[in-house]
C-alpha atoms as a PDB file:
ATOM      1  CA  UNK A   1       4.352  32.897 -15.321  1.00  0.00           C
ATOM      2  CA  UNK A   2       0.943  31.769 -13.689  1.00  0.00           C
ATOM      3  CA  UNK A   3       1.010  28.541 -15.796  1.00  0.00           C
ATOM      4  CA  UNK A   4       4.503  27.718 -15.546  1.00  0.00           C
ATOM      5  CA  UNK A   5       3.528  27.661 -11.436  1.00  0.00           C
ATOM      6  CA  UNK A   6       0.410  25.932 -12.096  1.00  0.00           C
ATOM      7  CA  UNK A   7       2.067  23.309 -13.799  1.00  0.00           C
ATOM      8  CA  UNK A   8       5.258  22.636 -11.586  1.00  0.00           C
ATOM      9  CA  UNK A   9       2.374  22.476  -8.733  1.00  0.00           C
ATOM     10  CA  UNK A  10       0.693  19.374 -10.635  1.00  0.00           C
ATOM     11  CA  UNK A  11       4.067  18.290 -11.765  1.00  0.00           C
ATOM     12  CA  UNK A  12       5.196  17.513  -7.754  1.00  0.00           C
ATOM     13  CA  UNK A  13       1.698  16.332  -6.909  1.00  0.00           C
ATOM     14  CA  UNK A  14       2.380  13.106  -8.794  1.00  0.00           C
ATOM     15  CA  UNK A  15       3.726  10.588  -6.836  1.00  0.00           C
ATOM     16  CA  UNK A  16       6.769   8.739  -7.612  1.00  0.00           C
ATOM     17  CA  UNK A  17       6.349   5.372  -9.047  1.00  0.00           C
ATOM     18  CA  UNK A  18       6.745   3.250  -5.807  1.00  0.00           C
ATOM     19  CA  UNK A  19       4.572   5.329  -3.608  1.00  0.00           C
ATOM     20  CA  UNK A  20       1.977   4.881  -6.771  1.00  0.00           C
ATOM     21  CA  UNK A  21       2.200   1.272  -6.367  1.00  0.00           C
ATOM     22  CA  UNK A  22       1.831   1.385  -2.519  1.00  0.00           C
ATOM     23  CA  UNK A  23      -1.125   3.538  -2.446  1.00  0.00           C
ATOM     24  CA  UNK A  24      -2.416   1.063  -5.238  1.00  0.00           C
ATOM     25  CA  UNK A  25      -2.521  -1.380  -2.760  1.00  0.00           C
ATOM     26  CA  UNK A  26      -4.019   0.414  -0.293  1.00  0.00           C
ATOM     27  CA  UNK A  27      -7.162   1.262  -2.434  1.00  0.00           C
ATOM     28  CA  UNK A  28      -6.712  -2.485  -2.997  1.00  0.00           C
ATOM     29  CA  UNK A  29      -7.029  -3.332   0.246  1.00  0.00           C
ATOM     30  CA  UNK A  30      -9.772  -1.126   1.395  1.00  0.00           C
ATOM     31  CA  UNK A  31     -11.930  -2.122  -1.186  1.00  0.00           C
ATOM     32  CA  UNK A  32     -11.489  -5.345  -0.823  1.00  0.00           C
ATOM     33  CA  UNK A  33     -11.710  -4.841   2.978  1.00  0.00           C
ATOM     34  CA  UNK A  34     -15.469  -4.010   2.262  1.00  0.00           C
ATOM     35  CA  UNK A  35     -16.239  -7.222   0.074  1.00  0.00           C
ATOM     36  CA  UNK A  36     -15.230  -9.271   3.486  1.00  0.00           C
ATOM     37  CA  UNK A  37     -17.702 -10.256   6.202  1.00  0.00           C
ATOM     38  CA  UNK A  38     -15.716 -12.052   8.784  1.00  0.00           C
ATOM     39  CA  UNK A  39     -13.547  -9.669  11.321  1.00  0.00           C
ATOM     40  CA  UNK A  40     -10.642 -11.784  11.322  1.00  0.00           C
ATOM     41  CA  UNK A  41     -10.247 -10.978   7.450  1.00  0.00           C
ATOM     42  CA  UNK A  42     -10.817  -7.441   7.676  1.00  0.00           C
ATOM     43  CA  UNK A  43      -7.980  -7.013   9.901  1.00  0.00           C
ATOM     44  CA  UNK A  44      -5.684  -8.586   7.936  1.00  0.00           C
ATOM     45  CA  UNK A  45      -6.574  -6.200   5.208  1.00  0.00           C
ATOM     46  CA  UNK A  46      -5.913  -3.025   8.022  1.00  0.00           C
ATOM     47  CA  UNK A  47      -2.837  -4.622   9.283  1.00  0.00           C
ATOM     48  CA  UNK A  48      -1.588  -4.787   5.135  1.00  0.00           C
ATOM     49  CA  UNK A  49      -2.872  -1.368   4.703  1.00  0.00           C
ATOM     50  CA  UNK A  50      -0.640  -0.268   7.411  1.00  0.00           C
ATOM     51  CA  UNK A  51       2.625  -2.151   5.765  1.00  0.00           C
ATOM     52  CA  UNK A  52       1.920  -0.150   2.847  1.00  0.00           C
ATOM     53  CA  UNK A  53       0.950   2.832   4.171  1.00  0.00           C
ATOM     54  CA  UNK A  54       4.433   2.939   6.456  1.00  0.00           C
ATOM     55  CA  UNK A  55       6.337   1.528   3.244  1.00  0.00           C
ATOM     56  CA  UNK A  56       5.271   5.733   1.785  1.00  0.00           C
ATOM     57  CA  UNK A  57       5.493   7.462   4.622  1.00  0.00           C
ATOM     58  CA  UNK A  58       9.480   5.908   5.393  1.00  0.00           C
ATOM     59  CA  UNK A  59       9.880   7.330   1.487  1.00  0.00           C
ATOM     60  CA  UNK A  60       8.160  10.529   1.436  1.00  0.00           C
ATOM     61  CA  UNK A  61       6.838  12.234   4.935  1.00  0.00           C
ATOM     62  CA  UNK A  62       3.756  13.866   4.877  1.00  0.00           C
ATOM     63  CA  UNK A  63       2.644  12.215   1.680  1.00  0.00           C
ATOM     64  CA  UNK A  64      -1.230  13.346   0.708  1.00  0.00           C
ATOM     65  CA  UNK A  65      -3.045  10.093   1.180  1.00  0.00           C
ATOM     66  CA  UNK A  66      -6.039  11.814   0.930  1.00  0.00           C
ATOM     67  CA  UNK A  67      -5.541  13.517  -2.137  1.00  0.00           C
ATOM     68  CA  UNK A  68      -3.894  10.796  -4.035  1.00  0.00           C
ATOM     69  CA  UNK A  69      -6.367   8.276  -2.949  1.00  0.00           C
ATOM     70  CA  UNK A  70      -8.906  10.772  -4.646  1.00  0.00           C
ATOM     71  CA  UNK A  71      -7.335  11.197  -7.518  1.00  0.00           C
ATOM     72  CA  UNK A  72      -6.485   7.136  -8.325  1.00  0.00           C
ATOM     73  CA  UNK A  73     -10.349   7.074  -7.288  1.00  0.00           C
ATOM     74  CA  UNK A  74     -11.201   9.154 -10.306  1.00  0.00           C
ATOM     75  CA  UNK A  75      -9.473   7.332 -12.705  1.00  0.00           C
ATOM     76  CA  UNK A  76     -12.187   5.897 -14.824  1.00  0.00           C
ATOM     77  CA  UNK A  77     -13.027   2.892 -14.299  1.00  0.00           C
ATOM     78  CA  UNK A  78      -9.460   2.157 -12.291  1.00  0.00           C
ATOM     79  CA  UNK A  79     -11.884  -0.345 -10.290  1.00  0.00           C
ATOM     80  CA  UNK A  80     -12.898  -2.312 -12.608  1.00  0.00           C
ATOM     81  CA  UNK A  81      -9.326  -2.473 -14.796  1.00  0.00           C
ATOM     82  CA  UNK A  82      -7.195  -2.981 -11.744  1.00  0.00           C
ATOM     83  CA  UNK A  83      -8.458  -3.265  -7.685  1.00  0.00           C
ATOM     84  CA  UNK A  84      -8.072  -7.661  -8.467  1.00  0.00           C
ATOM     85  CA  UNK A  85      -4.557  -7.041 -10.110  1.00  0.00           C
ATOM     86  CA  UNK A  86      -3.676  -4.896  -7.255  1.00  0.00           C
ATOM     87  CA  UNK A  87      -4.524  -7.093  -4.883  1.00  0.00           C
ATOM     88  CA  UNK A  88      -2.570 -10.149  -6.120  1.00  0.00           C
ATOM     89  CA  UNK A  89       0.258  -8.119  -6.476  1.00  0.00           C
ATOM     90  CA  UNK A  90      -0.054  -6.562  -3.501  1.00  0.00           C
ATOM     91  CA  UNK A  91      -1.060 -10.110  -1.196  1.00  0.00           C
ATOM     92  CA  UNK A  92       1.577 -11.680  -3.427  1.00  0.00           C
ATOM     93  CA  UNK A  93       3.992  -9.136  -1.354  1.00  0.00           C
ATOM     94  CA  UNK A  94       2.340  -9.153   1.831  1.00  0.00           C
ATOM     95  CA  UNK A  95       2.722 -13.400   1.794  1.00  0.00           C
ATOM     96  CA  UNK A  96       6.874 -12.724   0.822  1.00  0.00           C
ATOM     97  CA  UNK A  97       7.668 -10.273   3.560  1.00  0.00           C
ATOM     98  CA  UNK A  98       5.312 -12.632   6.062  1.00  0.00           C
ATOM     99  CA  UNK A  99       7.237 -15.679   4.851  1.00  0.00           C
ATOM    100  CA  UNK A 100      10.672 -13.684   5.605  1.00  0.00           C
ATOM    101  CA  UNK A 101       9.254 -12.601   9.132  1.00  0.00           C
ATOM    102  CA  UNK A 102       8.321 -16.318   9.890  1.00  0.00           C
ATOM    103  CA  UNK A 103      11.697 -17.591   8.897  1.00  0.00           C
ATOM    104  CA  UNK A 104      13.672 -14.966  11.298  1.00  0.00           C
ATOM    105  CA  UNK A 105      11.478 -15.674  13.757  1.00  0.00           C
ATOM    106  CA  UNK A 106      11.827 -19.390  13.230  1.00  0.00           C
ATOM    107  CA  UNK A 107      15.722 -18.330  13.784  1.00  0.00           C
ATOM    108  CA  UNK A 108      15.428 -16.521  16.470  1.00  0.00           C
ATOM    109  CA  UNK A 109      13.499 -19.040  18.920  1.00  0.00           C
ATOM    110  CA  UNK A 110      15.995 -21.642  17.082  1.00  0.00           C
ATOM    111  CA  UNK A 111      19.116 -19.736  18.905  1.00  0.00           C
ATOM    112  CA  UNK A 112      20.787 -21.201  21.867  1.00  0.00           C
ATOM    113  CA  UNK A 113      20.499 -19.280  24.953  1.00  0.00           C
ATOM    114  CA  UNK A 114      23.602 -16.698  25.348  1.00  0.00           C
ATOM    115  CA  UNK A 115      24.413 -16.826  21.472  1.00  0.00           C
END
């Protein structure tokens, strides 16, 4: 009985595949955040960190950033393998939904007063 909890326990612990690939790019983002040396830069990568970071929490409340970011941490050599994919993927995203707010805010100065 003991294992059978144990193992439901670890079983819910896992995140779901989105919220994975969110909190991927937020280890993304923070590592690259200390790679940059200009402060303009490194608040970009806060304000993406936050995108992602309210992209999990609208999908599951009270998600465990802490212990999920440990345990994608200790993933050998997760680094190495995949912080650059991550982080294409992830800007790649950040550039699309940037693009999208441009473009309705393009529209929305565009609109005739009263419309």
């Amino acid at each position: 009985m003991f294992s059978f909890v144990i193992a439901a326990a670890a079983a819910t612990a896992q995140p779901s595949p989105a919220d994975l690939q969110d909190l991927r790019c937020i280890a993304a983002l923070a590592g690259l955040s200390t790679l940059v040396e200009k402060p303009d830069q490194k608040e970009k990568m806060v304000v993406g960190m936050l995108y992602f970071v309210g992209k999990i929490d609208g999908r599951s409340p009270g998600f465990d950033y802490q212990g999920q970011l440990a345990a994608l941490a200790a993933q050998p050599d997760y680094a190495e393998k995949n912080l650059f994919a991550d982080a294409k993927r992830c800007g790649d995203e950040l550039k699309a939904r940037g693009d999208e707010l441009q473009k309705l805010g393009n529209a929305l100065d565009n609109r005739k007063p009263g419309s």
